[in-house]
C-alpha atoms as a PDB file:
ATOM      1  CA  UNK A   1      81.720  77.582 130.986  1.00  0.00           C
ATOM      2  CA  UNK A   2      83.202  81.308 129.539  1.00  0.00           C
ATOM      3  CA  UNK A   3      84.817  79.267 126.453  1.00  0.00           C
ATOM      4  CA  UNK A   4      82.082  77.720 125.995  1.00  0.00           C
ATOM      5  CA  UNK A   5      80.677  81.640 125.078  1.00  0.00           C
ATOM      6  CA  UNK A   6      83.254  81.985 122.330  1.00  0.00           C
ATOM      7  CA  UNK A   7      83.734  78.556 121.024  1.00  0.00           C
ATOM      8  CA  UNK A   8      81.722  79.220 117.974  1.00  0.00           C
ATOM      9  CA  UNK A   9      82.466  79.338 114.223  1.00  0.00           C
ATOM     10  CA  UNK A  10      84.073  81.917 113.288  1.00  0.00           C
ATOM     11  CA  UNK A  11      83.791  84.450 109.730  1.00  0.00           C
ATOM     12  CA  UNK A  12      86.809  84.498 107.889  1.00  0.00           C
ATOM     13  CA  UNK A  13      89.359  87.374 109.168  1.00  0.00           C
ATOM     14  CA  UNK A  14      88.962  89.238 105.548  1.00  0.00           C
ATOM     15  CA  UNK A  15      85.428  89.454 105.721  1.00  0.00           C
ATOM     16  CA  UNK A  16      85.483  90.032 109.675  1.00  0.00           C
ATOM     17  CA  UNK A  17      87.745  92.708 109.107  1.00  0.00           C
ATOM     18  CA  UNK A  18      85.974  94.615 106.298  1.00  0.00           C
ATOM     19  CA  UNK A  19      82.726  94.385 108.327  1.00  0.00           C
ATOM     20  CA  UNK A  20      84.012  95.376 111.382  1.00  0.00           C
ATOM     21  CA  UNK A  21      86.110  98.498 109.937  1.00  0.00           C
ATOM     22  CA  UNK A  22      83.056  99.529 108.104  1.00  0.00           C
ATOM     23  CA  UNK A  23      80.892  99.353 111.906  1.00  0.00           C
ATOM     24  CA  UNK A  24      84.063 101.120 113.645  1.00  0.00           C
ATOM     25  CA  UNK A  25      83.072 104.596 111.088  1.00  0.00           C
ATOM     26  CA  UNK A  26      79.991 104.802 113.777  1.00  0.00           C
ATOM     27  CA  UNK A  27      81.561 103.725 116.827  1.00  0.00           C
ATOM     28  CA  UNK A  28      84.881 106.013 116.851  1.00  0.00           C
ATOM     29  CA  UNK A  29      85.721 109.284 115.621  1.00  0.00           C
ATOM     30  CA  UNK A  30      89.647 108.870 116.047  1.00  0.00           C
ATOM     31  CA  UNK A  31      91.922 106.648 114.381  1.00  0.00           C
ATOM     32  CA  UNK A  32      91.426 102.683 114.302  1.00  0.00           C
ATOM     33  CA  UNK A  33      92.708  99.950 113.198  1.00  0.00           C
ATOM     34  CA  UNK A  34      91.953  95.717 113.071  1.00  0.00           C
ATOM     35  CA  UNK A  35      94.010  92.955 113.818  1.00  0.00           C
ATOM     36  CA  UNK A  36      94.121  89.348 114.568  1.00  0.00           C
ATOM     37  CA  UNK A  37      96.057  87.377 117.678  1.00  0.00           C
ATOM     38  CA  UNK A  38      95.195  84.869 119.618  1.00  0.00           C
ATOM     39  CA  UNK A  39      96.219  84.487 123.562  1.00  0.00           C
ATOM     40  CA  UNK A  40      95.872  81.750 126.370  1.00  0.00           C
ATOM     41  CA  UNK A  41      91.836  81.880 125.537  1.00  0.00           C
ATOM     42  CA  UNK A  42      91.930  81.539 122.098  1.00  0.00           C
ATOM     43  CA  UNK A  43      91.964  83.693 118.307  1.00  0.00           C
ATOM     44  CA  UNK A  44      90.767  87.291 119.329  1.00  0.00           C
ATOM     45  CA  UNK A  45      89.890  90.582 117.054  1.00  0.00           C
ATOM     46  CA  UNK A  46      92.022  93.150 118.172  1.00  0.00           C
ATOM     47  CA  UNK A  47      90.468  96.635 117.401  1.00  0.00           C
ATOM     48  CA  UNK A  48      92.947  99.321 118.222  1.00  0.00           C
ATOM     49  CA  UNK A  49      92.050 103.033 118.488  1.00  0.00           C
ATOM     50  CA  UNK A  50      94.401 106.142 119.172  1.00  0.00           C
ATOM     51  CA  UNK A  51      93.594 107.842 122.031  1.00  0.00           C
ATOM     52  CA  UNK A  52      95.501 110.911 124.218  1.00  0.00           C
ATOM     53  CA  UNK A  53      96.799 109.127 127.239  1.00  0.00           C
ATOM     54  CA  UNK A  54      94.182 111.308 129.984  1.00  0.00           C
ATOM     55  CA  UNK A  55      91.123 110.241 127.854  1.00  0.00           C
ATOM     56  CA  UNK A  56      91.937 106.095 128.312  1.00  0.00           C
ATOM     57  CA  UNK A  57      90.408 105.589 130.950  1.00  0.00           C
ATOM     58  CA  UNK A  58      86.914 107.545 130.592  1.00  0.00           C
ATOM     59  CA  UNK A  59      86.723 106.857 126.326  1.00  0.00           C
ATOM     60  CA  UNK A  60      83.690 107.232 125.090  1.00  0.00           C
ATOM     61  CA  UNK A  61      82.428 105.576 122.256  1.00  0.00           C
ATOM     62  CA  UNK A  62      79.791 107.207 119.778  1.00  0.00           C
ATOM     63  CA  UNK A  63      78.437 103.369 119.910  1.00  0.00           C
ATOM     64  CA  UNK A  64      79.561 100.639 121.849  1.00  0.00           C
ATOM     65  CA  UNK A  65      81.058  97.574 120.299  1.00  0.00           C
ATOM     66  CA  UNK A  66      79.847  94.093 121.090  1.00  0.00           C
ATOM     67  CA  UNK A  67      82.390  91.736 122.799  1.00  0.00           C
ATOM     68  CA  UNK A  68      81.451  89.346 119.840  1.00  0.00           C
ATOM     69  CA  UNK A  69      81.580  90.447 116.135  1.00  0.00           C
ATOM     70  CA  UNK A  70      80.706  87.450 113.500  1.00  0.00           C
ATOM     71  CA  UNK A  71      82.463  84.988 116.161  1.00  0.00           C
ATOM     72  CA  UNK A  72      85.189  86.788 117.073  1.00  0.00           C
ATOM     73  CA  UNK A  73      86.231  87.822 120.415  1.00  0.00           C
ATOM     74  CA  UNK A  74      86.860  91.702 120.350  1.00  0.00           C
ATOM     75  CA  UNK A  75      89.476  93.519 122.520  1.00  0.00           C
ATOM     76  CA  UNK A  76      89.957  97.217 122.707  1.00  0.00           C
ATOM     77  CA  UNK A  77      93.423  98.514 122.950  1.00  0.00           C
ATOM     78  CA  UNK A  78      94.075 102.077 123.032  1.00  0.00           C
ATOM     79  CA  UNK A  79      97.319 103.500 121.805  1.00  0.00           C
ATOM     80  CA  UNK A  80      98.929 106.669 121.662  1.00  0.00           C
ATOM     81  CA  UNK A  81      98.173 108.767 118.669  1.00  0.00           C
ATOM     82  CA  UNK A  82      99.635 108.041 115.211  1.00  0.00           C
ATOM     83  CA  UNK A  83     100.501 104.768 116.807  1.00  0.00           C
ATOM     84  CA  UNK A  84      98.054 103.165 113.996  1.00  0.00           C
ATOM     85  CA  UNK A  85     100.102 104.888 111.024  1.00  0.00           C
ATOM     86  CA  UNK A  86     103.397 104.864 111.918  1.00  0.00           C
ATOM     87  CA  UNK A  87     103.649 101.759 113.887  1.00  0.00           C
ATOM     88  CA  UNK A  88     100.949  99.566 113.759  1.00  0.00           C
ATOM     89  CA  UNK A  89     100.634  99.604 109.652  1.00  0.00           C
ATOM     90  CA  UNK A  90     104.465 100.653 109.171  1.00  0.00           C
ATOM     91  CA  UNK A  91     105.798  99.466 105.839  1.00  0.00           C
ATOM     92  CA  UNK A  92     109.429  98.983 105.504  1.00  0.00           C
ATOM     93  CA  UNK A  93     110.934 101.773 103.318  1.00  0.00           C
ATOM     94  CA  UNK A  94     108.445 104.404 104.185  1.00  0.00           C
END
């Protein structure tokens, strides 16, 4: 019954991804980032936000995100800081 929650159509990841990184602005004041994946329950919007390691487990949002964003299945991960710049959105030759 759960995938029957998610099983929906979905935006495209662009436009998913430009929404969802203009609603993050209100939602976080640290450092963010989207991505796409998929695991054993299907395509999933990964929204990633650097956080100091004692603050993970009590974070709190300016606004809380919705587990579904334009079809998508959102998951938070929180990394450590400059995790978004320097690994996450690394460019070879920087």
């Amino acid at each position: 019954m759960a995938n029957l929650y998610w099983n929906e159509e979905k935006a495209p990841k662009k436009e998913t991804r430009e929404a969802l990184m203009r609603e993050l602005v209100n939602c976080t004041n640290d450092a963010f980032d989207v991505k796409f994946g998929g695991d054993g329950a299907g395509n999933f919007c990964a929204v990633y936000v650097e956080v100091e390691t004692e603050k993970r487990e009590r974070y709190k949002w300016l606004q809380d995100l919705p587990d579904k964003f334009m079809g998508w299945r959102i998951i938070r991960i929180f990394v450590p800081p400059t995790y978004v710049k320097e690994i996450l959105n690394w460019v070879r030759g920087d």
